[in-house]
N, C-alpha and C. Protein backbone atom coordinates (compact mmCIF):
# COMPACT_ATOMS: atom_id res chain seq x y z
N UNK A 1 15.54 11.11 -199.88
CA UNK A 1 15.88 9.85 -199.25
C UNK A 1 14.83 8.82 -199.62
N UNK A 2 15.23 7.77 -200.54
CA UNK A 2 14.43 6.50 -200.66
C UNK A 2 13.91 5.85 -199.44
N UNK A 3 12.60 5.65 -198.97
CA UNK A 3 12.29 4.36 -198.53
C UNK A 3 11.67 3.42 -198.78
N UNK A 4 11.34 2.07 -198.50
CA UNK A 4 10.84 0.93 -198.70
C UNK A 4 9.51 1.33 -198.48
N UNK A 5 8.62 0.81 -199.43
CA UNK A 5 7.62 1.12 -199.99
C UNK A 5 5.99 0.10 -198.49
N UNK A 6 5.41 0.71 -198.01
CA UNK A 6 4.53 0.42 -197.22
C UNK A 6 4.23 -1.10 -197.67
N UNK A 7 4.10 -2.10 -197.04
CA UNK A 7 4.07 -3.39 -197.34
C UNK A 7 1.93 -3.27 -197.32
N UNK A 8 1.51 -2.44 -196.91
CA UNK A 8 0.08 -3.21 -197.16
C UNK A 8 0.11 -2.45 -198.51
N UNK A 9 1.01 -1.85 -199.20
CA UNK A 9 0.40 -0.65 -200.32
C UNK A 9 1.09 -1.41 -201.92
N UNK A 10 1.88 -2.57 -201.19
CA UNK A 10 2.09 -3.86 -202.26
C UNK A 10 1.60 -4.43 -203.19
N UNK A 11 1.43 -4.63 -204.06
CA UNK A 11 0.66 -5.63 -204.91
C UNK A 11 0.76 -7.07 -204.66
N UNK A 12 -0.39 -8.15 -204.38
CA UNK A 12 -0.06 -9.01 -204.25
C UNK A 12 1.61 -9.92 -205.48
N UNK A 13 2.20 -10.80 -204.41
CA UNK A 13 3.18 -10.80 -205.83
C UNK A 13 3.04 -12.31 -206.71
N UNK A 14 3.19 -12.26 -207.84
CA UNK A 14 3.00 -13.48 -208.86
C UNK A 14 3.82 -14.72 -207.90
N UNK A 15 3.12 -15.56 -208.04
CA UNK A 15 3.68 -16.84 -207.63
C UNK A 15 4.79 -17.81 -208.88
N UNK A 16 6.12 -17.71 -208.90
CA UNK A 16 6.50 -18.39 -209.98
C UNK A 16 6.72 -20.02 -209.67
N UNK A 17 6.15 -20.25 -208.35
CA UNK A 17 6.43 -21.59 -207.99
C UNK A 17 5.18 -22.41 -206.95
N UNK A 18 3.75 -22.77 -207.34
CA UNK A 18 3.15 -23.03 -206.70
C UNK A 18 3.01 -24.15 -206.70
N UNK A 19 3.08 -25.21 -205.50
CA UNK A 19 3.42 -26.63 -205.37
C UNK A 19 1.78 -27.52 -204.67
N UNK A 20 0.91 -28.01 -205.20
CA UNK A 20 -0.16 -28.41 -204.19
C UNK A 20 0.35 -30.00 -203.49
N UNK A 21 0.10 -30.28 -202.26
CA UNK A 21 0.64 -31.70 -201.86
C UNK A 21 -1.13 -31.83 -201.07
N UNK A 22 -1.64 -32.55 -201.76
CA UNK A 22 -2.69 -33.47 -201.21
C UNK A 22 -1.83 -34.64 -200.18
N UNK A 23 -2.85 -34.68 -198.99
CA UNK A 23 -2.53 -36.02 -198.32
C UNK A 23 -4.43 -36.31 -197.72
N UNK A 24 -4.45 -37.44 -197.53
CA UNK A 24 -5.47 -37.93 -197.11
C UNK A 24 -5.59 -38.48 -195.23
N UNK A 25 -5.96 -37.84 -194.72
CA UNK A 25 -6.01 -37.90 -193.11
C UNK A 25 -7.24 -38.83 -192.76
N UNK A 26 -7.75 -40.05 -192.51
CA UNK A 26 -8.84 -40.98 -192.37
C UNK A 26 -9.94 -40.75 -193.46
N UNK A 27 -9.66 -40.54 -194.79
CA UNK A 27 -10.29 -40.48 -195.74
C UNK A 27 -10.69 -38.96 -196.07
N UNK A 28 -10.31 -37.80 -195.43
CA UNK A 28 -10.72 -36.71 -195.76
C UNK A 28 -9.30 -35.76 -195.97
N UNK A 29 -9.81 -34.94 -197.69
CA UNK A 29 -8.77 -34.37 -197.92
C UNK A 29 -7.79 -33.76 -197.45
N UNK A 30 -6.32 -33.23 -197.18
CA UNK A 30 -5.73 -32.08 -196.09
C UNK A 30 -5.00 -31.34 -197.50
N UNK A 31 -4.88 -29.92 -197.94
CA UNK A 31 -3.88 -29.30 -198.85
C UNK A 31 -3.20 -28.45 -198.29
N UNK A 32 -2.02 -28.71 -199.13
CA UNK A 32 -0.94 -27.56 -198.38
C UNK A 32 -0.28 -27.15 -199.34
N UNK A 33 -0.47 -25.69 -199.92
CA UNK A 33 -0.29 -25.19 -201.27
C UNK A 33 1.15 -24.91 -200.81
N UNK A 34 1.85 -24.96 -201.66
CA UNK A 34 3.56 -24.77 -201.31
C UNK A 34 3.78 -23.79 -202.30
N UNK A 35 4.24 -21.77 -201.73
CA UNK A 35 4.24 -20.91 -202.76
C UNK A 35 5.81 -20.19 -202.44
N UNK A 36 6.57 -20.10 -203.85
CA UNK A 36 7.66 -19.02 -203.57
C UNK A 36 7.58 -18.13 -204.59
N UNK A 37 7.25 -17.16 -204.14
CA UNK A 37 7.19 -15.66 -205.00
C UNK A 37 7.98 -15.26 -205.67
N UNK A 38 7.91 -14.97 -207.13
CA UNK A 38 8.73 -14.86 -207.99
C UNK A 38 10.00 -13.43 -207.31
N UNK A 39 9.41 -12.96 -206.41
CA UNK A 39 10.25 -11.88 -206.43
C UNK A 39 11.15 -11.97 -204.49
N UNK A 40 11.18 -13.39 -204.40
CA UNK A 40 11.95 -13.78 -203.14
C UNK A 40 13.16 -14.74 -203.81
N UNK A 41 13.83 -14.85 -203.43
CA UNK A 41 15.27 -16.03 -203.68
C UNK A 41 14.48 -17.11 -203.32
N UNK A 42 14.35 -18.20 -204.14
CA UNK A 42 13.99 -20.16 -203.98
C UNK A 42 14.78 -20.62 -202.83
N UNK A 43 14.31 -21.27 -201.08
CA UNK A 43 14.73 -21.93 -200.42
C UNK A 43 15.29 -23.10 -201.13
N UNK A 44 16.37 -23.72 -200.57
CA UNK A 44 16.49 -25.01 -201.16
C UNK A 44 15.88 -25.98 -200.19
N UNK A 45 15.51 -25.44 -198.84
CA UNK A 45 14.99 -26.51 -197.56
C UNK A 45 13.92 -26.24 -197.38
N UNK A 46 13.20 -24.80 -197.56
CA UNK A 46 11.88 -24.63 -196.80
C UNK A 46 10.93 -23.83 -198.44
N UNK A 47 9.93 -23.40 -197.88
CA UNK A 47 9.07 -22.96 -198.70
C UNK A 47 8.46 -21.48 -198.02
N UNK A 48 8.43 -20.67 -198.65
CA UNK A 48 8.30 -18.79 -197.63
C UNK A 48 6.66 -19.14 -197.44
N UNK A 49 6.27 -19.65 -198.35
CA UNK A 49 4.56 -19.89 -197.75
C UNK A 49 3.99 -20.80 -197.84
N UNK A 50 2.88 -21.27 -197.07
CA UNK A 50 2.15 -22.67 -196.72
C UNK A 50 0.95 -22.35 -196.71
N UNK A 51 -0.70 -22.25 -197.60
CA UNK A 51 -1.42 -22.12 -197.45
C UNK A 51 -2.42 -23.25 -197.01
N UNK A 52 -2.94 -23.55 -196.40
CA UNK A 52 -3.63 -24.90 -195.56
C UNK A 52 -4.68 -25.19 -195.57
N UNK A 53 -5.43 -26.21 -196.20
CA UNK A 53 -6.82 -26.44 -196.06
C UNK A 53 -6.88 -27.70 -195.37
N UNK A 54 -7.80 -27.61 -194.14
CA UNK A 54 -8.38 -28.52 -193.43
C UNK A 54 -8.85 -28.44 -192.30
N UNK A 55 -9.36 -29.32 -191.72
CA UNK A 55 -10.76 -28.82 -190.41
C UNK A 55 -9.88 -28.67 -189.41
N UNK A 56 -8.39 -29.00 -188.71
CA UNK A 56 -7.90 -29.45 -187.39
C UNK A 56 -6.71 -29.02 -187.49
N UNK A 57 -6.22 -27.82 -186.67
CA UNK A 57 -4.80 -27.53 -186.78
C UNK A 57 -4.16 -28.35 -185.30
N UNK A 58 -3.11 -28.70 -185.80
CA UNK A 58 -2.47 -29.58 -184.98
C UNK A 58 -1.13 -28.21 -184.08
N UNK A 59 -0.91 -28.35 -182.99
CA UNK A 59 0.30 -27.20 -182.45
C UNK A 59 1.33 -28.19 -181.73
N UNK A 60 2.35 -28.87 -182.18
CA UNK A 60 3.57 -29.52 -181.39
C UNK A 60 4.41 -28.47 -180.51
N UNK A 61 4.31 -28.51 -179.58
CA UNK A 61 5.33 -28.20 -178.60
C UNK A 61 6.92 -28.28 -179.20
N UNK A 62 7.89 -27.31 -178.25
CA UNK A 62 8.91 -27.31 -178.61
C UNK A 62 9.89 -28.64 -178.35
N UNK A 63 9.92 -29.73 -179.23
CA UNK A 63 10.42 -30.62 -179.16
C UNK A 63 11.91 -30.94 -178.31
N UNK A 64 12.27 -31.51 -177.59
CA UNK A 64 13.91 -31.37 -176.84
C UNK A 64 14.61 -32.50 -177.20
N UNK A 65 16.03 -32.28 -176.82
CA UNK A 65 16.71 -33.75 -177.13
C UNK A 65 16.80 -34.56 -175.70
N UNK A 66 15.91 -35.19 -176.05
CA UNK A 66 15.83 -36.21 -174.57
C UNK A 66 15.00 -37.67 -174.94
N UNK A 67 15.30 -38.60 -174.44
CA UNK A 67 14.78 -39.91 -174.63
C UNK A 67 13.49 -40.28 -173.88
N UNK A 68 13.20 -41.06 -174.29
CA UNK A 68 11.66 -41.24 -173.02
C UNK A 68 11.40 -41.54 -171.68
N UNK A 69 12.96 -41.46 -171.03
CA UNK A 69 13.51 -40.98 -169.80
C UNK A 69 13.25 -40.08 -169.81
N UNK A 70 13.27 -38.99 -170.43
CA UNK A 70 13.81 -37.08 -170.04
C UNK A 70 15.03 -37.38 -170.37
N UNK A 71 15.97 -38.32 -170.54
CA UNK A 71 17.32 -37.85 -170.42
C UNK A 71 17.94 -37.21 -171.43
N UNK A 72 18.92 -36.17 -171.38
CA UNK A 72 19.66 -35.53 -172.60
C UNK A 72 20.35 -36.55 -173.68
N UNK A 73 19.78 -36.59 -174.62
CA UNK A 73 20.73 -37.50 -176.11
C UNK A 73 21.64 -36.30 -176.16
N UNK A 74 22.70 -37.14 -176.56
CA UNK A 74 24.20 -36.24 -177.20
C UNK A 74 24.42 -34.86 -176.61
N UNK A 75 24.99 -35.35 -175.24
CA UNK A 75 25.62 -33.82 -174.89
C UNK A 75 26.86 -33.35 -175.74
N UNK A 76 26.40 -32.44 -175.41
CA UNK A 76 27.66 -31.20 -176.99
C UNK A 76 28.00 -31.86 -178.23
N UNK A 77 26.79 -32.41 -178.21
CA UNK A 77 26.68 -33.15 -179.98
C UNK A 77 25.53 -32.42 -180.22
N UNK A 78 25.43 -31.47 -181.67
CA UNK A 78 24.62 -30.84 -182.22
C UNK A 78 23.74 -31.95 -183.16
N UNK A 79 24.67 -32.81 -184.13
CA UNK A 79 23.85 -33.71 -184.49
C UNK A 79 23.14 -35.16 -184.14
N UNK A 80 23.78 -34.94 -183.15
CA UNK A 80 22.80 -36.22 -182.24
C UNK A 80 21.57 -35.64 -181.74
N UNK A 81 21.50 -34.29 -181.28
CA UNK A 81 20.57 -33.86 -180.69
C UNK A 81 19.69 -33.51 -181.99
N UNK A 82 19.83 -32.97 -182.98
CA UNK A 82 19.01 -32.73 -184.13
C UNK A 82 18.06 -33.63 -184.31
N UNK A 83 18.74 -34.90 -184.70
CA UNK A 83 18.35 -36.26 -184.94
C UNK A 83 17.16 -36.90 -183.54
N UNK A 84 17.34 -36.19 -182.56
CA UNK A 84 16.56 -36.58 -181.43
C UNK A 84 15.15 -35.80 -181.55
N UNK A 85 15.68 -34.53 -181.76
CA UNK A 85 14.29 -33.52 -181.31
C UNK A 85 13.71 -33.82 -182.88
N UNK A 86 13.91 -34.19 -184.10
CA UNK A 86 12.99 -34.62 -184.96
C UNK A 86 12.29 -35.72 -185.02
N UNK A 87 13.26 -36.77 -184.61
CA UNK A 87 12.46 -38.20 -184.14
C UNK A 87 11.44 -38.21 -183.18
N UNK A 88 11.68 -37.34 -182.19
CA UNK A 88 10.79 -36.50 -180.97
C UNK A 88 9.37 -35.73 -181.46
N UNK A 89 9.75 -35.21 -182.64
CA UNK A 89 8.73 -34.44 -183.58
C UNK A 89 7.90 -35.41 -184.37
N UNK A 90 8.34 -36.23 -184.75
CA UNK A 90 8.05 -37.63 -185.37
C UNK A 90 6.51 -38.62 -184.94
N UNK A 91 7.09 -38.54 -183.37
CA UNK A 91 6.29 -38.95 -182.27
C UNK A 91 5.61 -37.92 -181.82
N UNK A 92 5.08 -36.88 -181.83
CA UNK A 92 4.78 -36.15 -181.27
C UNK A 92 3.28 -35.97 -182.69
N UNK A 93 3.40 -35.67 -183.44
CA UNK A 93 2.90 -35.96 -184.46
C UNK A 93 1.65 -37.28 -184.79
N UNK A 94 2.76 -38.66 -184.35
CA UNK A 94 1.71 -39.35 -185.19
C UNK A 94 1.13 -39.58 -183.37
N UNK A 95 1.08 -38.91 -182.31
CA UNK A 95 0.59 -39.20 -181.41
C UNK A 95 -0.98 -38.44 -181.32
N UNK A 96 -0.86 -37.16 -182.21
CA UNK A 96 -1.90 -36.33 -182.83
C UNK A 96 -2.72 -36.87 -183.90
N UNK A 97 -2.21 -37.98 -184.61
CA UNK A 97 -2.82 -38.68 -185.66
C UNK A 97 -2.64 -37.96 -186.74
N UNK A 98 -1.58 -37.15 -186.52
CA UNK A 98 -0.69 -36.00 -187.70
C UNK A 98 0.30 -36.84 -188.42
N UNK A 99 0.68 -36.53 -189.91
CA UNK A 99 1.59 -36.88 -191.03
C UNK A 99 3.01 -35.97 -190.69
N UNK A 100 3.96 -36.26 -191.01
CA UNK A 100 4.97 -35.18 -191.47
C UNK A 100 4.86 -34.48 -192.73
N UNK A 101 4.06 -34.81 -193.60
CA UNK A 101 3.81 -34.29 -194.74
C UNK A 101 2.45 -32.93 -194.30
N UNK A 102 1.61 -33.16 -193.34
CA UNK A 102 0.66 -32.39 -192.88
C UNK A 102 1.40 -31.20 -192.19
N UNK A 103 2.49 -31.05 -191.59
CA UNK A 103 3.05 -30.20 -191.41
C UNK A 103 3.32 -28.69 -192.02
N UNK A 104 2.45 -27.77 -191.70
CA UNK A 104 2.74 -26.28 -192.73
C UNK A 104 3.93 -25.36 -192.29
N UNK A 105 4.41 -25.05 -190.76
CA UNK A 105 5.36 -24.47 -190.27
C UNK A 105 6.47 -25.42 -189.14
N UNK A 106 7.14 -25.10 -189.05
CA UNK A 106 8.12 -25.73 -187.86
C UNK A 106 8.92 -24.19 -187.58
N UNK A 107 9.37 -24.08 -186.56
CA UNK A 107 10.13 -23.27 -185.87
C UNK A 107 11.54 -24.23 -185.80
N UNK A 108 12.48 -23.95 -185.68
CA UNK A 108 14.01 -24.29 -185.06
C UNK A 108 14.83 -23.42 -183.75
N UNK A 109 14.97 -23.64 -182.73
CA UNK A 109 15.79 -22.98 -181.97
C UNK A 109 16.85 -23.40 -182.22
N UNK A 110 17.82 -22.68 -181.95
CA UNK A 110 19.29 -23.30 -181.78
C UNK A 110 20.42 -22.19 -181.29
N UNK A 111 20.86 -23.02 -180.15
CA UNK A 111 22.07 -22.38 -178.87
C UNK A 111 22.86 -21.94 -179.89
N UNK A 112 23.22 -20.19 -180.24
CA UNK A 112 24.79 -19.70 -180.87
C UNK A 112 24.87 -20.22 -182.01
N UNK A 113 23.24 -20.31 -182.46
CA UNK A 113 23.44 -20.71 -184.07
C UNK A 113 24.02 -20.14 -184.94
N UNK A 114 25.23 -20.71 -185.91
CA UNK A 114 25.85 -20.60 -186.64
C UNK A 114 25.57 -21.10 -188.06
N UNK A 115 25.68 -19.89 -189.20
CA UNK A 115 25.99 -20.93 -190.50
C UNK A 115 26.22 -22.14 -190.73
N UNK A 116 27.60 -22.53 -190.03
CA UNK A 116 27.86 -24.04 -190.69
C UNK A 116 27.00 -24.74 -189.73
N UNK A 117 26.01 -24.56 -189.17
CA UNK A 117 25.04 -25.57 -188.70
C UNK A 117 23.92 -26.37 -189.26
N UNK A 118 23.29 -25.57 -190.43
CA UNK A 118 23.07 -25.74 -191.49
C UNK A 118 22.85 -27.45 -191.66
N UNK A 119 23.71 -27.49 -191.90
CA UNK A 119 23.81 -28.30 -193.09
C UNK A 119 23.38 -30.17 -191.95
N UNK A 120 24.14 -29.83 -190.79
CA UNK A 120 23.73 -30.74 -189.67
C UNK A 120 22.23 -30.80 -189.51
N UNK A 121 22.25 -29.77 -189.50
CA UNK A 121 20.09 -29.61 -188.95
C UNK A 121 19.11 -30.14 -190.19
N UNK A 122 19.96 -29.49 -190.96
CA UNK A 122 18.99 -30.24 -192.38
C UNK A 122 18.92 -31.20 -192.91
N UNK A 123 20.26 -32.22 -192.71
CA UNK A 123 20.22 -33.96 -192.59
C UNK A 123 19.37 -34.43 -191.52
N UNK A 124 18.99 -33.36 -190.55
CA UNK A 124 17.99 -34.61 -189.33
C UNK A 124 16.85 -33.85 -189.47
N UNK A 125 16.17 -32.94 -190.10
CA UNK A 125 15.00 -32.33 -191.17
C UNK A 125 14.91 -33.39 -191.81
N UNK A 126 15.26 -33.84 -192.75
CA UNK A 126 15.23 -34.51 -194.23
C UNK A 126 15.25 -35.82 -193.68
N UNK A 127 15.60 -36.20 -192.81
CA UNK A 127 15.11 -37.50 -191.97
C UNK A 127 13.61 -37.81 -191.99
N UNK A 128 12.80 -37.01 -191.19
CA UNK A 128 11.95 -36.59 -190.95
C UNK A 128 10.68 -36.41 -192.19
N UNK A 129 10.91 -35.27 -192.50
CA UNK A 129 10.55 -34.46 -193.67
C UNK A 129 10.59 -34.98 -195.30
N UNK A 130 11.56 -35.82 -195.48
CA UNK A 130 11.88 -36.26 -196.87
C UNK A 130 11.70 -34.85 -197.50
N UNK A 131 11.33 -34.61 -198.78
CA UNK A 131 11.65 -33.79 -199.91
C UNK A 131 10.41 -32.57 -199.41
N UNK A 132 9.32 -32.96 -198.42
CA UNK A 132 8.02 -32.08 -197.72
C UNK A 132 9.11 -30.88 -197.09
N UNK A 133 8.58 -29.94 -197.69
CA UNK A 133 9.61 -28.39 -197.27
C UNK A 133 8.58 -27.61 -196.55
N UNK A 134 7.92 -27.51 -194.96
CA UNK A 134 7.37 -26.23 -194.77
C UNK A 134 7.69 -25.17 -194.52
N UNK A 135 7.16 -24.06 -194.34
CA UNK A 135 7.88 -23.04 -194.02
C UNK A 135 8.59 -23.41 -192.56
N UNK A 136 9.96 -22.61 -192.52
CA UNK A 136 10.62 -22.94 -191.45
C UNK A 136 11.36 -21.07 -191.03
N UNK A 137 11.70 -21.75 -189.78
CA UNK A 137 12.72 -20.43 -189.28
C UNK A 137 13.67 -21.19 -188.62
N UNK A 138 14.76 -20.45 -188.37
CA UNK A 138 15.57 -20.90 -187.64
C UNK A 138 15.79 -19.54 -186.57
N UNK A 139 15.81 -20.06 -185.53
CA UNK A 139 15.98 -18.64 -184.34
C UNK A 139 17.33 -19.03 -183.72
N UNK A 140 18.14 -18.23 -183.83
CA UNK A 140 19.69 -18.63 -182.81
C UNK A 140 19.15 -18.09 -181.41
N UNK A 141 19.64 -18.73 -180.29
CA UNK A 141 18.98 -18.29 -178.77
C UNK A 141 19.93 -18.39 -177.98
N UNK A 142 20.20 -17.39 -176.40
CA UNK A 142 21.32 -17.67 -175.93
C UNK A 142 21.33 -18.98 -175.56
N UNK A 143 19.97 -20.15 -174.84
CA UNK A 143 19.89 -20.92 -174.17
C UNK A 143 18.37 -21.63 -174.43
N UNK A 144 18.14 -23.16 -174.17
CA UNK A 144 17.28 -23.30 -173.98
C UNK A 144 16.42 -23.46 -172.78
N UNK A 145 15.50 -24.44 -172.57
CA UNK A 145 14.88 -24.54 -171.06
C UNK A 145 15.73 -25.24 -170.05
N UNK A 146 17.18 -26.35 -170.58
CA UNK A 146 17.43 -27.20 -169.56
C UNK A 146 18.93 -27.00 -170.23
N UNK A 147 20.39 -26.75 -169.31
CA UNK A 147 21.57 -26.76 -169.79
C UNK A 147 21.85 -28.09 -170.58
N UNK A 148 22.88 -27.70 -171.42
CA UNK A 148 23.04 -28.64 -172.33
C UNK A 148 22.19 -29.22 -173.74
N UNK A 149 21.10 -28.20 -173.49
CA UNK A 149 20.20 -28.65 -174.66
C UNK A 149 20.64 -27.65 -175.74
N UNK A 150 20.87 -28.37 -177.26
CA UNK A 150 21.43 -27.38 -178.48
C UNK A 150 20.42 -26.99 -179.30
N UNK A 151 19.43 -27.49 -179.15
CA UNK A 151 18.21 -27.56 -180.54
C UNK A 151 16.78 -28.06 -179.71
N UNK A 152 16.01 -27.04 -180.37
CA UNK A 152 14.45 -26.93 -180.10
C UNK A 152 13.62 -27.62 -181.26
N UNK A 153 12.57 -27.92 -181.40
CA UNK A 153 11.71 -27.54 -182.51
C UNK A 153 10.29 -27.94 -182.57
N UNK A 154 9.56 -26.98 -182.77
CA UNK A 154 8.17 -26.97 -182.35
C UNK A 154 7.49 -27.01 -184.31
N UNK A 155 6.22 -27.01 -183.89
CA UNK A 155 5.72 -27.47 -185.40
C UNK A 155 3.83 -27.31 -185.36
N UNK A 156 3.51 -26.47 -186.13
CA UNK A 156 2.15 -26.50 -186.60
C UNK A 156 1.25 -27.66 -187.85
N UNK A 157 1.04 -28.17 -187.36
CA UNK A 157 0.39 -29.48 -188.96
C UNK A 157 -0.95 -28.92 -188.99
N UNK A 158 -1.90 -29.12 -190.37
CA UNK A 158 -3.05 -28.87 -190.58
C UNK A 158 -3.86 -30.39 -190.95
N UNK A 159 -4.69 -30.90 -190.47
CA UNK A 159 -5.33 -32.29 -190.85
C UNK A 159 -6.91 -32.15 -190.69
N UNK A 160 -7.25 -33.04 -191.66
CA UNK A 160 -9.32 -32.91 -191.35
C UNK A 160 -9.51 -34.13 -190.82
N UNK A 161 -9.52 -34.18 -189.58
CA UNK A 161 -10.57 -34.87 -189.11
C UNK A 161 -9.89 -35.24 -187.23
């Protein structure tokens, strides 16, 4: 019986795609090496690894769709709410004195996530984000913290200073 081979007993694997994105945070460098391993399938949205140089990790909370009321944007609208909790992420960010480009991970929740959701979540990503891919997940969940909410999203940035 074959099994899958012990992952610490691996060889590190060749990088066939290593991306560096310099940004400058109040005059001091931030890098965020962007790597996909020759031996993983190429994201077309995210990047499988984010290596990070800089003095200050930034941790965003799980972003919600709500206005600066609290109130819910777009009930049982998936893409209204997308479009909220990134704009939400947006602000949340430059309130840290964080870039969207400084960004190395984001998380995604999402209520009974489905395939064709896709493609909704990643127009209000790419809002946000422009062509900057960090590593991402997407978690399908039965529910979030408050009924009616469709989409989460929390986010790690790395910045010096």
């Amino acid at each position: 019986m074959d099994s899958d081979p012990d992952p610490r007993d691996l060889e590190p694997a060749s990088q066939t795609h290593v991306d560096l994105q310099h940004a400058e945070q109040d005059g001091s460098p931030v890098t965020l090496e962007f790597i996909n391993p020759e031996d993983l399938p190429v994201p077309s949205t995210y990047t499988h690894v984010v290596a990070a140089t800089g003095s200050r990790i930034v941790f965003i909370a799980g972003q919600e769709p709500e206005d600066v009321h609290g109130r819910l944007v777009g009930p049982d609208d998936l893409a209204a709410q997308a479009r909220q909790v990134f704009a939400n992420l947006g602000r949340a960010l430059a309130a840290a004195g964080a870039l969207p480009g400084q960004v190395a991970k984001i998380t995604i929740y999402v209520v009974h996530h489905r395939p064709e959701y896709l493609p909704v979540i990643e127009a209000a990503r790419a809002a946000l984000f422009g062509a900057h891919k960090p590593a991402d997940t997407i978690v399908g969940v039965e529910t979030l913290a408050q009924p009616g909410y469709l989409i989460e999203v929390d986010a790690v940035a790395v910045t010096d200073g």
